[in-house]
C-alpha atoms as a PDB file:
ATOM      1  CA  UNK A   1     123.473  50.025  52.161  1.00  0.00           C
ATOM      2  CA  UNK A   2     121.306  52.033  54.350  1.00  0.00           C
ATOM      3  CA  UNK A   3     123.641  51.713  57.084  1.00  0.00           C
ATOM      4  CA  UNK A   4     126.514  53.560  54.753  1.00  0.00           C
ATOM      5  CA  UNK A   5     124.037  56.447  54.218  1.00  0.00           C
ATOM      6  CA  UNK A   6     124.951  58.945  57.308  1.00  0.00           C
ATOM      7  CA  UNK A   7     128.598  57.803  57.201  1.00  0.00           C
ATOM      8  CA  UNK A   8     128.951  58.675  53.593  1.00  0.00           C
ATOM      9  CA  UNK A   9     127.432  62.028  53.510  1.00  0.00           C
ATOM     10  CA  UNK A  10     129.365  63.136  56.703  1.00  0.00           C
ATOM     11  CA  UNK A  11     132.639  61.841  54.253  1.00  0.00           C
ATOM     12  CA  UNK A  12     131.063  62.889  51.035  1.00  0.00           C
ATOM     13  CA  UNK A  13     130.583  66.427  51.869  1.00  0.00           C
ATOM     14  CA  UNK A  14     134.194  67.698  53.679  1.00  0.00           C
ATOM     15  CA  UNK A  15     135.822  65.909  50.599  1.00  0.00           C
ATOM     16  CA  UNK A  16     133.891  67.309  48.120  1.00  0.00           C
ATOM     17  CA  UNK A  17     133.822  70.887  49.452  1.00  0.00           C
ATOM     18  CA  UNK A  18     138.194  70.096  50.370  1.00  0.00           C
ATOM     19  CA  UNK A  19     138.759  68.439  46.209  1.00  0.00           C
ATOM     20  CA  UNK A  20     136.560  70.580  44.202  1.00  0.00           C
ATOM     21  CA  UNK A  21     135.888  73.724  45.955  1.00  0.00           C
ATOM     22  CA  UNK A  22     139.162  75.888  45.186  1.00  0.00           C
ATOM     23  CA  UNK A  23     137.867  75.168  41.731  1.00  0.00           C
ATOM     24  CA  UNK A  24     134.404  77.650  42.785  1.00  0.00           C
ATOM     25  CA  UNK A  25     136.491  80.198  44.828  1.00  0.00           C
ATOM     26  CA  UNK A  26     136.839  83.933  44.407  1.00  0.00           C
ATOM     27  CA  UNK A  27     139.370  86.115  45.625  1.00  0.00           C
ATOM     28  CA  UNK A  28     137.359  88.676  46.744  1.00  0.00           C
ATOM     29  CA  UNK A  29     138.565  90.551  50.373  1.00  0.00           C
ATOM     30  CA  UNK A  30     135.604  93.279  51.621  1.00  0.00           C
ATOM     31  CA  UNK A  31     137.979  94.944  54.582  1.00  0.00           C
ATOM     32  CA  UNK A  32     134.547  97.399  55.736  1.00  0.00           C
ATOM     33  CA  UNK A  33     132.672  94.111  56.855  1.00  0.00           C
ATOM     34  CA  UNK A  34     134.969  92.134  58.801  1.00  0.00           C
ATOM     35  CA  UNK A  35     132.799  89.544  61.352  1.00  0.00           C
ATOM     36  CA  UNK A  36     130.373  90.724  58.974  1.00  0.00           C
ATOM     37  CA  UNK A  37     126.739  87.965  59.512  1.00  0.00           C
ATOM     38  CA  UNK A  38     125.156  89.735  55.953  1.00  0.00           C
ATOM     39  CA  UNK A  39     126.610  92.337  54.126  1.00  0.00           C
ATOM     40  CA  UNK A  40     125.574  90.235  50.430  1.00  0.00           C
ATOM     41  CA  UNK A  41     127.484  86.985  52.143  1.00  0.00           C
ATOM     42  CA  UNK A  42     126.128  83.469  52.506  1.00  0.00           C
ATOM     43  CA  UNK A  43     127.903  82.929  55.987  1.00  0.00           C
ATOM     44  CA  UNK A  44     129.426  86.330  56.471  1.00  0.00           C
ATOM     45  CA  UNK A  45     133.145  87.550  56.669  1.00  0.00           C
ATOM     46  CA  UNK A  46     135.972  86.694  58.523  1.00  0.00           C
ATOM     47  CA  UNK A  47     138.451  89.237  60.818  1.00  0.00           C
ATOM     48  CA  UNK A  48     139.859  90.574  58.034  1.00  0.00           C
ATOM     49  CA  UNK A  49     136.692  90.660  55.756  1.00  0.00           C
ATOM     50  CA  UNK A  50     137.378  87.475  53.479  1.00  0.00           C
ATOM     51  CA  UNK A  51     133.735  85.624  53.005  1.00  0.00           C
ATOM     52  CA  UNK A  52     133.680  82.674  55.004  1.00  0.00           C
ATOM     53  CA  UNK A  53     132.196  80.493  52.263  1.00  0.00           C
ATOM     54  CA  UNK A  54     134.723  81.329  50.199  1.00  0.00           C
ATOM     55  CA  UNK A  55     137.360  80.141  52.541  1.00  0.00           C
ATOM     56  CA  UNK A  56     136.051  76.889  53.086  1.00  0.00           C
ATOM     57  CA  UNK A  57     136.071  76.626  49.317  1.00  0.00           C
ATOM     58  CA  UNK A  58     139.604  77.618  49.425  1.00  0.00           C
ATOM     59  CA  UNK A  59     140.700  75.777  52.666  1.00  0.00           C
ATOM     60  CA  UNK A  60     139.876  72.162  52.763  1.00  0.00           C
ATOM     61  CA  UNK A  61     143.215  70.345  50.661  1.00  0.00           C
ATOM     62  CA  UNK A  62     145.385  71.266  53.373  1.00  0.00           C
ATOM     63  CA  UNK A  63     143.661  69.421  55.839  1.00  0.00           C
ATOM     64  CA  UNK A  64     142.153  66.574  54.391  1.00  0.00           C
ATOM     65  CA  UNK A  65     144.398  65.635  51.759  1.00  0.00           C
ATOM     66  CA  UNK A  66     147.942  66.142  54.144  1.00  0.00           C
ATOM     67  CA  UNK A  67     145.569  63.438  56.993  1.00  0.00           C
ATOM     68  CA  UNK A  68     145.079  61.241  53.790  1.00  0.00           C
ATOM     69  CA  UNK A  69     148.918  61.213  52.628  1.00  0.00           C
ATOM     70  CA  UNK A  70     150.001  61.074  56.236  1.00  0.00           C
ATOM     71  CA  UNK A  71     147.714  57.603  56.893  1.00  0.00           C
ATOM     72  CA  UNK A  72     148.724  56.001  53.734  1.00  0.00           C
ATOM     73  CA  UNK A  73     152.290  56.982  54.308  1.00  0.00           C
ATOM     74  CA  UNK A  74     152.433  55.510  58.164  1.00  0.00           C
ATOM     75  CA  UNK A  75     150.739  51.985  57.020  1.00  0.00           C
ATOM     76  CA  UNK A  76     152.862  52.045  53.816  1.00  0.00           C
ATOM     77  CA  UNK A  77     156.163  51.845  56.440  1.00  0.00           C
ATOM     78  CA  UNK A  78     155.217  51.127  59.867  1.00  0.00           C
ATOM     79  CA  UNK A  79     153.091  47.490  58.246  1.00  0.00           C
ATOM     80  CA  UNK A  80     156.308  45.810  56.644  1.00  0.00           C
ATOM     81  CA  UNK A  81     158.359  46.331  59.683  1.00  0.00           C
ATOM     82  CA  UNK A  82     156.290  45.665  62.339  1.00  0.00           C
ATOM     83  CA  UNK A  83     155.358  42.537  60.326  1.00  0.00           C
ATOM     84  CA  UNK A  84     159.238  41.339  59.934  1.00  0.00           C
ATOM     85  CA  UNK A  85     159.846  42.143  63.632  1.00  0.00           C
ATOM     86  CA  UNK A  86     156.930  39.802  64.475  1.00  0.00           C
ATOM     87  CA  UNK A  87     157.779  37.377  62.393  1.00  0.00           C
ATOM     88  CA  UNK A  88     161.593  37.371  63.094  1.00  0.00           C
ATOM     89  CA  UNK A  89     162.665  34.543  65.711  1.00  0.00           C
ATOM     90  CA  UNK A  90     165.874  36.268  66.688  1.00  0.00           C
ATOM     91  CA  UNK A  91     164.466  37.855  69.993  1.00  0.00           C
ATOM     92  CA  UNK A  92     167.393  40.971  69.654  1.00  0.00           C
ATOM     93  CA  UNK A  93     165.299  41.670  66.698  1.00  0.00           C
ATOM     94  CA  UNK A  94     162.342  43.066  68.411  1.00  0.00           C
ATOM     95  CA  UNK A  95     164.644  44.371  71.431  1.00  0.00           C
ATOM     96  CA  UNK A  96     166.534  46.557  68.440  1.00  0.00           C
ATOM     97  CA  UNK A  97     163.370  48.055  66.844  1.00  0.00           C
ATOM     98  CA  UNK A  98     160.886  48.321  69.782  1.00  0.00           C
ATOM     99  CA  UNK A  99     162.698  50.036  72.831  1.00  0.00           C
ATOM    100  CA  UNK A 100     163.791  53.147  70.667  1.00  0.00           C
ATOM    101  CA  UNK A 101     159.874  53.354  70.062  1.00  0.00           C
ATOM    102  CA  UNK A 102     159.015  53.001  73.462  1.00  0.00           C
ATOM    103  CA  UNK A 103     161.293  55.993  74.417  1.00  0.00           C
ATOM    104  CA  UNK A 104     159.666  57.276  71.506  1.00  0.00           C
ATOM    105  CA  UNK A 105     155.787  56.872  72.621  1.00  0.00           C
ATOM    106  CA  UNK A 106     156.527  58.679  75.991  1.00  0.00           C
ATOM    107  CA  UNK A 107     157.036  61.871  74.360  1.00  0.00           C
ATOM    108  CA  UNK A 108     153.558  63.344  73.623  1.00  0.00           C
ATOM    109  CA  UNK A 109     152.691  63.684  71.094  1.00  0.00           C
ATOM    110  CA  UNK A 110     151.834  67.416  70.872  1.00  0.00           C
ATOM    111  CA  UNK A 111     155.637  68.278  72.164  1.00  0.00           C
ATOM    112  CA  UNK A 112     156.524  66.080  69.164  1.00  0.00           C
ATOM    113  CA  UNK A 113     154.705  67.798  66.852  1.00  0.00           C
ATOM    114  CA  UNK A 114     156.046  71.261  68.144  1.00  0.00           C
ATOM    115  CA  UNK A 115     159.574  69.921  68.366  1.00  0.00           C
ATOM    116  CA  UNK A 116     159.682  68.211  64.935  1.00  0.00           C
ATOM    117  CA  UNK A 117     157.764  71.439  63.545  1.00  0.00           C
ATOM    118  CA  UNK A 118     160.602  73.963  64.909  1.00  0.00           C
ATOM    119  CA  UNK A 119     163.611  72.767  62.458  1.00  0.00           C
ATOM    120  CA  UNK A 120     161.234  71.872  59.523  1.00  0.00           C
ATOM    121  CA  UNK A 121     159.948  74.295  56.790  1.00  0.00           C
ATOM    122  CA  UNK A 122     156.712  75.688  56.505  1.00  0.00           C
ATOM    123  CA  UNK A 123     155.152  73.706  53.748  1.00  0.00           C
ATOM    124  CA  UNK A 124     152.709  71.049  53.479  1.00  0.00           C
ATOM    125  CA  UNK A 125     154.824  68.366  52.533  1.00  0.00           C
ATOM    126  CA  UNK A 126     156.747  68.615  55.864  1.00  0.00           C
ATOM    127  CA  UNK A 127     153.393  68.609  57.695  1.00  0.00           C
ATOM    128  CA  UNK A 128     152.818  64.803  55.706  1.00  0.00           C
ATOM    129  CA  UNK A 129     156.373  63.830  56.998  1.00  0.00           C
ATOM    130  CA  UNK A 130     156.002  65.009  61.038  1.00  0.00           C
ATOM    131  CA  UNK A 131     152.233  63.242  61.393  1.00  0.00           C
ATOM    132  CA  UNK A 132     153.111  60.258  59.380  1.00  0.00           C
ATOM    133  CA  UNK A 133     156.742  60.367  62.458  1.00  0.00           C
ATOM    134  CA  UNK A 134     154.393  60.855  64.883  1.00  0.00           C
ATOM    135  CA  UNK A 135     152.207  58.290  64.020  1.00  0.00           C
ATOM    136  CA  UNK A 136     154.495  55.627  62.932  1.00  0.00           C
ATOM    137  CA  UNK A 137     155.823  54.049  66.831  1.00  0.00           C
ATOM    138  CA  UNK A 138     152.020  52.837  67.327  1.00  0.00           C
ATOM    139  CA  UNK A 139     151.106  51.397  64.326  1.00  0.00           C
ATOM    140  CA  UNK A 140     154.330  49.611  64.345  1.00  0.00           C
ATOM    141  CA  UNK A 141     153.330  48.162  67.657  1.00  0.00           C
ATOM    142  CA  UNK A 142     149.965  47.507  66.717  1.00  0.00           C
ATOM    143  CA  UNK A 143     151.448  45.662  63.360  1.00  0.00           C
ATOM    144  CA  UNK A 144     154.237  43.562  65.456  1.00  0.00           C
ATOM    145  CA  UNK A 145     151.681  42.719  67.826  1.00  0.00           C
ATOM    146  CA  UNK A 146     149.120  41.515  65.151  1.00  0.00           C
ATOM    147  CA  UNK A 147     151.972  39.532  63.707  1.00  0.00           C
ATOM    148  CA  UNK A 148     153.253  37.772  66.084  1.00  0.00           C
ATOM    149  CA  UNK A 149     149.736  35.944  67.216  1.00  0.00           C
ATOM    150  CA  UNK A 150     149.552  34.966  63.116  1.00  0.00           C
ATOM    151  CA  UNK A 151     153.204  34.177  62.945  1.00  0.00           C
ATOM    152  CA  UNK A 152     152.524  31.733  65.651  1.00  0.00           C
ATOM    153  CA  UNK A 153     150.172  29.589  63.575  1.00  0.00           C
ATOM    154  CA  UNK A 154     150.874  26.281  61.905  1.00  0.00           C
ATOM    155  CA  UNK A 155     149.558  27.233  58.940  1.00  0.00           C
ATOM    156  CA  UNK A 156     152.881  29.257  58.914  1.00  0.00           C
ATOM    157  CA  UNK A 157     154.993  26.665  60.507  1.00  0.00           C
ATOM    158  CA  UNK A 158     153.986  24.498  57.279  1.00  0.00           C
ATOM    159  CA  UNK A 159     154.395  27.385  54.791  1.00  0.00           C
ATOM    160  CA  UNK A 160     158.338  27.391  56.142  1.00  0.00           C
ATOM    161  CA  UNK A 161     158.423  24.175  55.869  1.00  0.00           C
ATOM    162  CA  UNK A 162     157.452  24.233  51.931  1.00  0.00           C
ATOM    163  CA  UNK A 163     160.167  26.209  51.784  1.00  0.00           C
ATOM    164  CA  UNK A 164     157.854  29.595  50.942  1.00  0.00           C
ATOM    165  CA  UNK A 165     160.157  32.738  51.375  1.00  0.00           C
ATOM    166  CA  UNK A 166     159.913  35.070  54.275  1.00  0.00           C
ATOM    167  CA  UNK A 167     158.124  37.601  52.051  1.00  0.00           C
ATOM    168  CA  UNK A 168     155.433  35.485  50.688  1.00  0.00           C
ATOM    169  CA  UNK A 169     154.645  34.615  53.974  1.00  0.00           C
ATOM    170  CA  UNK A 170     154.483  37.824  55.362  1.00  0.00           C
ATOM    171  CA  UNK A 171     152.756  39.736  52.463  1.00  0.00           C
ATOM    172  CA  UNK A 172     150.625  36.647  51.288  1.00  0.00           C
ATOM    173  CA  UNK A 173     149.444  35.367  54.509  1.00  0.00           C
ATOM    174  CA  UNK A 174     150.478  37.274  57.893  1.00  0.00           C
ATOM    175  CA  UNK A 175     149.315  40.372  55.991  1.00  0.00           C
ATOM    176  CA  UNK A 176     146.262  39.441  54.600  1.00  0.00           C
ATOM    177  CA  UNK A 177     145.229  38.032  58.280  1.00  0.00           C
ATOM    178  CA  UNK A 178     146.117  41.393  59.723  1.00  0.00           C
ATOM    179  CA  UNK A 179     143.309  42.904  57.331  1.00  0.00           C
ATOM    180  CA  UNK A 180     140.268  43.325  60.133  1.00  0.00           C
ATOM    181  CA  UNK A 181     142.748  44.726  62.540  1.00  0.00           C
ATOM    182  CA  UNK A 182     144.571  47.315  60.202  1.00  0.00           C
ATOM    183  CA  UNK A 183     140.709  48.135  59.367  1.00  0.00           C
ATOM    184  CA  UNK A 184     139.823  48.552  62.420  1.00  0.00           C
ATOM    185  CA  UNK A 185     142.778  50.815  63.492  1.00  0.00           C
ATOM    186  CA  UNK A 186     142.927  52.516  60.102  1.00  0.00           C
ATOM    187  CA  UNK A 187     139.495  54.692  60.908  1.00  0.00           C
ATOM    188  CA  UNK A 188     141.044  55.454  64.487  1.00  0.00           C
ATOM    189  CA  UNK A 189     144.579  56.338  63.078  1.00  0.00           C
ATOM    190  CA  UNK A 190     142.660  58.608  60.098  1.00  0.00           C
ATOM    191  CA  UNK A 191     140.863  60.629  63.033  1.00  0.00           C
ATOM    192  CA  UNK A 192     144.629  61.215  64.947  1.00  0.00           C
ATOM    193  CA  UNK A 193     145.985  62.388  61.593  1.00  0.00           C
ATOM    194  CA  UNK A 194     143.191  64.761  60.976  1.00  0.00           C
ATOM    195  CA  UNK A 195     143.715  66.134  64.703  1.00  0.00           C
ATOM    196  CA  UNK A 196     147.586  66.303  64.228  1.00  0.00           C
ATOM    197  CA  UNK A 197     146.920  68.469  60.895  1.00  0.00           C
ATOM    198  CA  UNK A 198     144.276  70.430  62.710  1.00  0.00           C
ATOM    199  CA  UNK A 199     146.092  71.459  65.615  1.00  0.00           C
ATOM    200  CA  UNK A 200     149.372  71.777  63.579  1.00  0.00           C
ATOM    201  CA  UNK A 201     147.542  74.525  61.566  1.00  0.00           C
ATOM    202  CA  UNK A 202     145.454  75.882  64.319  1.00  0.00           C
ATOM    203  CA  UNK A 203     149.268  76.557  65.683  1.00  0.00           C
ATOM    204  CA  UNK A 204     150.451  77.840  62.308  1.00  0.00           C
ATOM    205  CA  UNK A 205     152.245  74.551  61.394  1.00  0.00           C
ATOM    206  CA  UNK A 206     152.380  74.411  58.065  1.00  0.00           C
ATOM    207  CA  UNK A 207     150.615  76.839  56.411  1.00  0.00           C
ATOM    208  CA  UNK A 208     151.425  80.184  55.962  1.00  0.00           C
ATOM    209  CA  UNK A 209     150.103  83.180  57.679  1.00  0.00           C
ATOM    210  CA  UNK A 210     147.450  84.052  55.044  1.00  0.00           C
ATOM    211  CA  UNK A 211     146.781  80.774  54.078  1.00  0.00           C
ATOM    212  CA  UNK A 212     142.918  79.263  53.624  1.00  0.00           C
ATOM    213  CA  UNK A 213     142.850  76.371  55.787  1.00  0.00           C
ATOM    214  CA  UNK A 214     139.738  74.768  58.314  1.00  0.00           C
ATOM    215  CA  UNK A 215     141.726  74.748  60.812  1.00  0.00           C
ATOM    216  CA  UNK A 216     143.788  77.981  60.647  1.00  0.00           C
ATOM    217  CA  UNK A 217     139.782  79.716  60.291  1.00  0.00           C
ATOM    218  CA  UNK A 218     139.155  78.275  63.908  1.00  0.00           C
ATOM    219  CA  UNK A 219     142.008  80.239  65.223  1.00  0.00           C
ATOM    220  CA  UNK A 220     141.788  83.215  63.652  1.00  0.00           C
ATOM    221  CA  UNK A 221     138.056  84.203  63.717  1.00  0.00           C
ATOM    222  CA  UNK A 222     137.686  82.621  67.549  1.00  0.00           C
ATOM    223  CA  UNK A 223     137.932  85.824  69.163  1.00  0.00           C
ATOM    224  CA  UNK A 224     134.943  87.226  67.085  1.00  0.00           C
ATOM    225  CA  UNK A 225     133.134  83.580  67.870  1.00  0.00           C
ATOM    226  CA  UNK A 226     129.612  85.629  69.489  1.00  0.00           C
ATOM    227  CA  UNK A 227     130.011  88.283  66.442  1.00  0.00           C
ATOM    228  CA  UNK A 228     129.982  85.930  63.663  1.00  0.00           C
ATOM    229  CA  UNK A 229     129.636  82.446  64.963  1.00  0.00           C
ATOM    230  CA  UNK A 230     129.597  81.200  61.188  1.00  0.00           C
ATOM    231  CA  UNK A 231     133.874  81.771  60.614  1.00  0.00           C
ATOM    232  CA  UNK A 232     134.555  79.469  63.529  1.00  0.00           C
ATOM    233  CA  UNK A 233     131.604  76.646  63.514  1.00  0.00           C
ATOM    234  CA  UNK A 234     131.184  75.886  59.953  1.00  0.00           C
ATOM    235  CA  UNK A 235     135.531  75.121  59.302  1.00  0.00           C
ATOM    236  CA  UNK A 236     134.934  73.349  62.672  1.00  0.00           C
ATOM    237  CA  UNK A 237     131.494  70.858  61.840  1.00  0.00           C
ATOM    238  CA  UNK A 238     133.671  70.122  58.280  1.00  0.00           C
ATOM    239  CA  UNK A 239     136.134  68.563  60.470  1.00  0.00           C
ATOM    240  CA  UNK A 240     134.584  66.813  63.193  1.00  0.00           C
ATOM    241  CA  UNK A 241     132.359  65.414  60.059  1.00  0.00           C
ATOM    242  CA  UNK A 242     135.089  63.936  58.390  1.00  0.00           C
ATOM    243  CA  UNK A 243     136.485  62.383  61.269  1.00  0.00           C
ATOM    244  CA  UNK A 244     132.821  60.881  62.899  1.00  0.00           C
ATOM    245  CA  UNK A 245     131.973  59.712  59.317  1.00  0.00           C
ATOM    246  CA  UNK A 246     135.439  58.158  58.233  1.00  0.00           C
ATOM    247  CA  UNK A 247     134.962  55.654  61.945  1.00  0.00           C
ATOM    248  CA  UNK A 248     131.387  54.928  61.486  1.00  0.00           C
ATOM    249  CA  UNK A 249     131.822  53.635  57.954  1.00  0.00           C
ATOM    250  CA  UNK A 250     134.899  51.680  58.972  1.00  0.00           C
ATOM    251  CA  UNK A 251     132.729  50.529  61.787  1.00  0.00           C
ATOM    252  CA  UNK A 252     129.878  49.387  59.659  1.00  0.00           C
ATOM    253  CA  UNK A 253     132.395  47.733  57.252  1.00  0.00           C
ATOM    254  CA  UNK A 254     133.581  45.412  60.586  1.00  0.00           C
ATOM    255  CA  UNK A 255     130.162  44.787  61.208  1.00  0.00           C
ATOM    256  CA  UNK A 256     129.184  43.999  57.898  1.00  0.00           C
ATOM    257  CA  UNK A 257     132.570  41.474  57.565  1.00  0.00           C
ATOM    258  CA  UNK A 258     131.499  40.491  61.359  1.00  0.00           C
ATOM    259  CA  UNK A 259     127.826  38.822  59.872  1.00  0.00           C
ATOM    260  CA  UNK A 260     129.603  37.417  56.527  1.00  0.00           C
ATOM    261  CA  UNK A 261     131.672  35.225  58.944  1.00  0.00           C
ATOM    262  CA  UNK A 262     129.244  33.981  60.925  1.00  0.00           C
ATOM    263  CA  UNK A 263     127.017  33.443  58.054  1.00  0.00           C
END
């Protein structure tokens, strides 16, 4: 349990501060302090005087629950079909679904998120729908790939001929053998998602002008970085912390799994 000890406090914290700390926020704006490093404030003010404590309070939901709806919505789609498309033996089948994706993977994915962002509204709930887009292509890939190594077993040979439907097969076996590599993609994928909701916010993706958000913070108190360093690096550590902690404990999980095995 030791070795969950640094990976759950670098979670533990950014999800605490992003779930409970609208809940010890204040509203308070001081507009004579702005990149203010005292003036009666834990971490000083922002450029337009907010307290910077107070808007990581205020500004943590956006980012870490839209990366958390945005994973679980991308497995929750691209899984089933990249699962059917491996196990399909009609070759046109994986022709039909997988060379739109390619065409789809060389588009980068930061000119995706700015095209997808142009023609979609400025709320949240769009932001879930263009990373979870974005997203999707690889971890369809990924799944197909996966799928087709397991769908080439004869413990699946013998399951079809049992007569065991298609879905049972997928979802009871092909599935269930996928489970070390979804976990070890899932802590990769989480990390993407929390960049694509960082930068999408850092561009004003989003969130409104005068929203709190981590990432939005970066952007607007960088040009006062060597006045009050505090704005900038404290949204920014939150962040990186999430995503370093969310990998190492998927990490240690593999690891863990990796000795029960051999064992």
């Amino acid at each position: 349990m030791r070795r969950f000890l640094i990976p759950g406090l670098l979670i533990a914290i950014p999800v605490v501060l992003a779930v409970f700390g609208p809940m010890f926020a204040t509203a308070e704006v001081d507009k004579d302090v702005a990149f203010s490093s005292g003036a009666g404030h834990l971490f000083g003010t922002d450029f337009v005087g907010r307290d910077v404590w107070n808007e990581v309070l205020l500004g943590g939901r956006s980012v870490v629950l839209v990366a958390v709806a945005a994973t679980l919505c991308t497995y929750l789609i691209a899984v089933p079909i990249g699962v059917a498309v491996g196990m399909s033996r009609a070759r046109f089948v994986g022709e039909a679904v997988m060379r739109p994706l390619d065409v789809f993977l060389a588009v980068p994915s930061m000119l995706l998120l700015l095209l997808l962002a142009s023609t979609a509204p400025n709320v949240l709930w769009a932001l879930v729908v263009i990373v979870t887009v974005i997203n999707l292509p690889d971890v369809i890939r990924m799944s197909r790939a996966s799928a087709l190594a397991i769908a080439a077993r004869p413990a699946v040979e013998a399951m079809r001929l049992q007569g065991e439907n298609r879905a049972r097969i997928g979802f009871g076996y092909v599935v269930r053998a996928m489970v070390r590599t979804l976990a070890a993609d899932l802590g990769t994928r989480f990390t993407g998602a929390i960049y694509l909701v960082a930068s999408a916010s850092f561009l004003g993706v989003g969130v409104s002008p005068q929203t709190s958000d981590w990432a939005a913070m970066v952007d607007r108190n960088r040009t006062g970085l060597f006045l009050q360093p505090w704005a900038v690096v404290l949204p920014a550590l939150l962040i990186v912390a999430l995503s370093v902690g969310v990998n190492l404990a998927f990490d240690q999980l593999l690891r863990r799994k990796r000795r029960e095995v051999r064992t």
